[in-house]
C-alpha atoms as a PDB file:
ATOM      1  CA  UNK A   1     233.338  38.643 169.177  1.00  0.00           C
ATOM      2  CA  UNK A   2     234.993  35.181 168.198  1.00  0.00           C
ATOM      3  CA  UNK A   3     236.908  34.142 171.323  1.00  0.00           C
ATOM      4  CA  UNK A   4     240.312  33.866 168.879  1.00  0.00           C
ATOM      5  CA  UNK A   5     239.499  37.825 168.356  1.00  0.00           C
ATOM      6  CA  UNK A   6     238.996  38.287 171.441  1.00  0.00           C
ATOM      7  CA  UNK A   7     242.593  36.423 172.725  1.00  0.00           C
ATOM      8  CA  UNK A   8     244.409  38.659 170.110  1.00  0.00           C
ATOM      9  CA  UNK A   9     242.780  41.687 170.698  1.00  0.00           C
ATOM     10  CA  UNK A  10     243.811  41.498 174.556  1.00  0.00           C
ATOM     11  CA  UNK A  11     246.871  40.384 173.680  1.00  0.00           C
ATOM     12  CA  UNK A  12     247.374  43.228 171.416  1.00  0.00           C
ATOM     13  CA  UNK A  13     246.524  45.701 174.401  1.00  0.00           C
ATOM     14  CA  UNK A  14     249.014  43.884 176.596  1.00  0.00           C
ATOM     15  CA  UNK A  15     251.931  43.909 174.382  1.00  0.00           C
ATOM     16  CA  UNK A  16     251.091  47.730 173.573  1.00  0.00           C
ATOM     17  CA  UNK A  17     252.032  48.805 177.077  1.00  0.00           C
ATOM     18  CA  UNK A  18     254.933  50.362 177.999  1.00  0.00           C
ATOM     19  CA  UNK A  19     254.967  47.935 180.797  1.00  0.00           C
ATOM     20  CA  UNK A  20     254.929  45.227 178.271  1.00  0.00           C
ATOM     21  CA  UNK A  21     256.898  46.395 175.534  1.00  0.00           C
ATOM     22  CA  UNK A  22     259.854  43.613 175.535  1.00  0.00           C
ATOM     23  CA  UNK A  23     257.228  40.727 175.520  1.00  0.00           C
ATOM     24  CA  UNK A  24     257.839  38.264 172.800  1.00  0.00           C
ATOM     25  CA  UNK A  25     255.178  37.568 169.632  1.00  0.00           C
ATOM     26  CA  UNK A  26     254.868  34.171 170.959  1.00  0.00           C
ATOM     27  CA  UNK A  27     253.741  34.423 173.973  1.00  0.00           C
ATOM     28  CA  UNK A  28     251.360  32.058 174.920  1.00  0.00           C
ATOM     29  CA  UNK A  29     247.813  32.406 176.615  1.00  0.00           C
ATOM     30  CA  UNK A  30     248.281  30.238 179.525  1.00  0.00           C
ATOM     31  CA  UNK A  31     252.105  32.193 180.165  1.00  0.00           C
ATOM     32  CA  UNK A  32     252.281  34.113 183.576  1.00  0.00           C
ATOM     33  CA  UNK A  33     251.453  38.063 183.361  1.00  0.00           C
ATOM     34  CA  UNK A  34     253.626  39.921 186.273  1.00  0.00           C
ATOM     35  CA  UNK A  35     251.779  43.001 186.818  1.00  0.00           C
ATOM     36  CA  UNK A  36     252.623  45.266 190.061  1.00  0.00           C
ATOM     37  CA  UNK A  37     249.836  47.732 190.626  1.00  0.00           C
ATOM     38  CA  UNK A  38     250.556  50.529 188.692  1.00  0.00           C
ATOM     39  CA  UNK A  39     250.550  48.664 185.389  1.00  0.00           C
ATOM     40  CA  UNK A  40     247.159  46.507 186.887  1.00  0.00           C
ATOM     41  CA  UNK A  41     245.773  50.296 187.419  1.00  0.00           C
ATOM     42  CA  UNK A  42     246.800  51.192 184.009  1.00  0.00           C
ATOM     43  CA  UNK A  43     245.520  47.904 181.916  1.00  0.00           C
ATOM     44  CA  UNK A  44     242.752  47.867 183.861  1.00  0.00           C
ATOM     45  CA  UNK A  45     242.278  51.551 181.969  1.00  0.00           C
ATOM     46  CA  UNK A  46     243.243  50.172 178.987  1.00  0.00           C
ATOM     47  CA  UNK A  47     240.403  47.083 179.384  1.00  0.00           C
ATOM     48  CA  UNK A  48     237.709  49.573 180.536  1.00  0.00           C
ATOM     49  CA  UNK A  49     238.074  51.874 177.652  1.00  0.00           C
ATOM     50  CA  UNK A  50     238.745  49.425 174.691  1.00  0.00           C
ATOM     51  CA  UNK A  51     235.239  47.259 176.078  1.00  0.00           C
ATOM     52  CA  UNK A  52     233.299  49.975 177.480  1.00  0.00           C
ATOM     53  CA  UNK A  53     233.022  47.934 180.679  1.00  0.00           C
ATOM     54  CA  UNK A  54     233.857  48.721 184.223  1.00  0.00           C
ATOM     55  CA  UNK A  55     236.426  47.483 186.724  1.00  0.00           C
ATOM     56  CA  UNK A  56     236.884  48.535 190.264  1.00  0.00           C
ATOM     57  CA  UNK A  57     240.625  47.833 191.012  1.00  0.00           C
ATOM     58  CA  UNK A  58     239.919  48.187 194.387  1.00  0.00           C
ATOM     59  CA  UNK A  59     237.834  44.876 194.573  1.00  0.00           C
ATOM     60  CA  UNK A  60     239.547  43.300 191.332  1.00  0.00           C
ATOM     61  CA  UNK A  61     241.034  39.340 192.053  1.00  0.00           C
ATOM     62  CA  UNK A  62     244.604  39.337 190.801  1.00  0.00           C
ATOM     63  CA  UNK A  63     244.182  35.785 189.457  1.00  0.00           C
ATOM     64  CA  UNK A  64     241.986  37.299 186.774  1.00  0.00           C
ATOM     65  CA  UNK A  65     245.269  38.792 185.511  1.00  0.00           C
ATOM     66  CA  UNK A  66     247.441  36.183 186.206  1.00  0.00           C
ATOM     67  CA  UNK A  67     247.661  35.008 182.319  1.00  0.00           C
ATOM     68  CA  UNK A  68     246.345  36.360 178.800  1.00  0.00           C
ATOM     69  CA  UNK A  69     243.824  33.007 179.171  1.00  0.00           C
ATOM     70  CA  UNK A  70     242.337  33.969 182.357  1.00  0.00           C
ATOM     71  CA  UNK A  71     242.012  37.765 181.343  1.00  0.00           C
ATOM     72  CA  UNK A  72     240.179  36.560 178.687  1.00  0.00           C
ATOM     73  CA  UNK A  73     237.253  34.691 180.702  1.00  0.00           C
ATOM     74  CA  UNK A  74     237.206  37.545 182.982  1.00  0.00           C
ATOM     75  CA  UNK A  75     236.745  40.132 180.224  1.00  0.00           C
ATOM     76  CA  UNK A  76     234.030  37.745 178.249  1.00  0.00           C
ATOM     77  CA  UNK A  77     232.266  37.508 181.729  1.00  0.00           C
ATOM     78  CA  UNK A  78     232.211  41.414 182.200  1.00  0.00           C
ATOM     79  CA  UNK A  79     230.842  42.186 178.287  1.00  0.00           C
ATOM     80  CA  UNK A  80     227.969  39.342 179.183  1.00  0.00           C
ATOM     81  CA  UNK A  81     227.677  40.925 182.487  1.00  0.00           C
ATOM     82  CA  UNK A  82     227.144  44.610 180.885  1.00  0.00           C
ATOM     83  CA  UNK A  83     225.442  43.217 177.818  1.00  0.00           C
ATOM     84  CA  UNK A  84     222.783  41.859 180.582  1.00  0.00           C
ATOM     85  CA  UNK A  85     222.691  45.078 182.337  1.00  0.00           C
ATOM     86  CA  UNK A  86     221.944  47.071 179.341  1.00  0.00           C
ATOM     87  CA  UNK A  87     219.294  44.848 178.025  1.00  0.00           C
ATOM     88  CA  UNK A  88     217.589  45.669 181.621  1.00  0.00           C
ATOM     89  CA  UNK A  89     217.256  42.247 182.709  1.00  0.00           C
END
Protein backbone atom coordinates (compact mmCIF):
# COMPACT_ATOMS: atom_id res chain seq x y z
CA UNK A 1 0.00 0.00 0.00
CA UNK A 2 1.40 3.45 -1.34
CA UNK A 3 1.93 5.54 1.80
CA UNK A 4 -0.53 8.44 0.03
CA UNK A 5 -3.22 5.38 0.19
CA UNK A 6 -2.42 4.63 3.15
CA UNK A 7 -2.75 8.59 4.67
CA UNK A 8 -6.24 8.70 2.95
CA UNK A 9 -7.43 5.54 3.84
CA UNK A 10 -6.83 6.39 7.70
CA UNK A 11 -8.02 9.51 7.20
CA UNK A 12 -11.10 8.20 5.70
CA UNK A 13 -11.66 5.95 8.92
CA UNK A 14 -11.13 8.98 11.11
CA UNK A 15 -13.47 11.32 9.53
CA UNK A 16 -16.12 8.32 9.38
CA UNK A 17 -16.52 8.33 13.15
CA UNK A 18 -19.15 9.64 14.89
CA UNK A 19 -16.55 11.10 17.09
CA UNK A 20 -15.16 12.79 14.10
CA UNK A 21 -17.96 13.68 12.07
CA UNK A 22 -17.58 17.72 12.05
CA UNK A 23 -13.84 17.43 10.96
CA UNK A 24 -13.07 19.48 7.95
CA UNK A 25 -11.86 17.87 4.27
CA UNK A 26 -8.72 19.69 4.79
CA UNK A 27 -7.42 18.58 7.53
CA UNK A 28 -3.96 18.14 7.51
CA UNK A 29 -1.68 15.09 8.56
CA UNK A 30 0.50 16.73 10.99
CA UNK A 31 -3.06 18.53 12.72
CA UNK A 32 -3.68 17.42 16.42
CA UNK A 33 -6.26 14.34 16.87
CA UNK A 34 -8.15 14.85 20.46
CA UNK A 35 -9.26 11.49 21.27
CA UNK A 36 -10.59 10.70 25.01
CA UNK A 37 -10.68 6.97 25.54
CA UNK A 38 -13.76 5.86 24.39
CA UNK A 39 -13.25 7.07 20.83
CA UNK A 40 -9.21 5.69 21.20
CA UNK A 41 -11.13 2.26 22.23
CA UNK A 42 -13.36 2.59 19.33
CA UNK A 43 -10.68 3.65 16.40
CA UNK A 44 -8.49 1.45 17.75
CA UNK A 45 -11.54 -1.15 16.60
CA UNK A 46 -11.88 0.52 13.63
CA UNK A 47 -7.76 0.17 12.85
CA UNK A 48 -7.76 -3.51 13.97
CA UNK A 49 -10.52 -4.57 11.74
CA UNK A 50 -9.86 -2.48 8.51
CA UNK A 51 -5.77 -3.94 8.75
CA UNK A 52 -6.32 -7.17 10.30
CA UNK A 53 -3.72 -6.20 12.90
CA UNK A 54 -3.83 -6.10 16.62
CA UNK A 55 -3.70 -3.37 19.25
CA UNK A 56 -3.80 -3.73 22.95
CA UNK A 57 -5.25 -0.36 24.22
CA UNK A 58 -4.17 -1.21 27.41
CA UNK A 59 -0.38 -0.82 26.52
CA UNK A 60 -1.08 1.57 23.40
CA UNK A 61 1.27 5.16 23.55
CA UNK A 62 -1.17 8.00 23.01
CA UNK A 63 1.42 9.88 20.92
CA UNK A 64 0.81 7.27 18.24
CA UNK A 65 -2.60 8.97 17.94
CA UNK A 66 -1.70 12.27 18.48
CA UNK A 67 -2.00 13.25 14.54
CA UNK A 68 -3.23 11.46 11.19
CA UNK A 69 0.90 11.52 10.39
CA UNK A 70 1.92 9.69 13.38
CA UNK A 71 -1.06 7.12 13.12
CA UNK A 72 0.20 6.47 9.98
CA UNK A 73 3.90 5.27 10.99
CA UNK A 74 2.38 3.43 13.76
CA UNK A 75 -0.08 1.54 11.55
CA UNK A 76 2.78 0.91 8.66
CA UNK A 77 4.96 -0.41 11.63
CA UNK A 78 2.14 -2.87 12.87
CA UNK A 79 1.28 -4.34 9.02
CA UNK A 80 5.37 -4.88 8.76
CA UNK A 81 5.25 -6.15 12.21
CA UNK A 82 2.32 -8.80 11.33
CA UNK A 83 3.53 -9.22 7.78
CA UNK A 84 6.88 -10.54 9.66
CA UNK A 85 4.97 -12.63 11.99
CA UNK A 86 3.06 -14.38 9.38
CA UNK A 87 5.95 -15.08 7.17
CA UNK A 88 7.31 -17.00 10.48
CA UNK A 89 10.41 -15.18 10.76
Amino acid sequence: MEQPDLRQELKEIVSSSCFFSGMQEEWGSSEPLVLDSMSLIILIDALEERFAISIDYRHVDLRHFESLERMEHFIRAKLDESHIVREGR
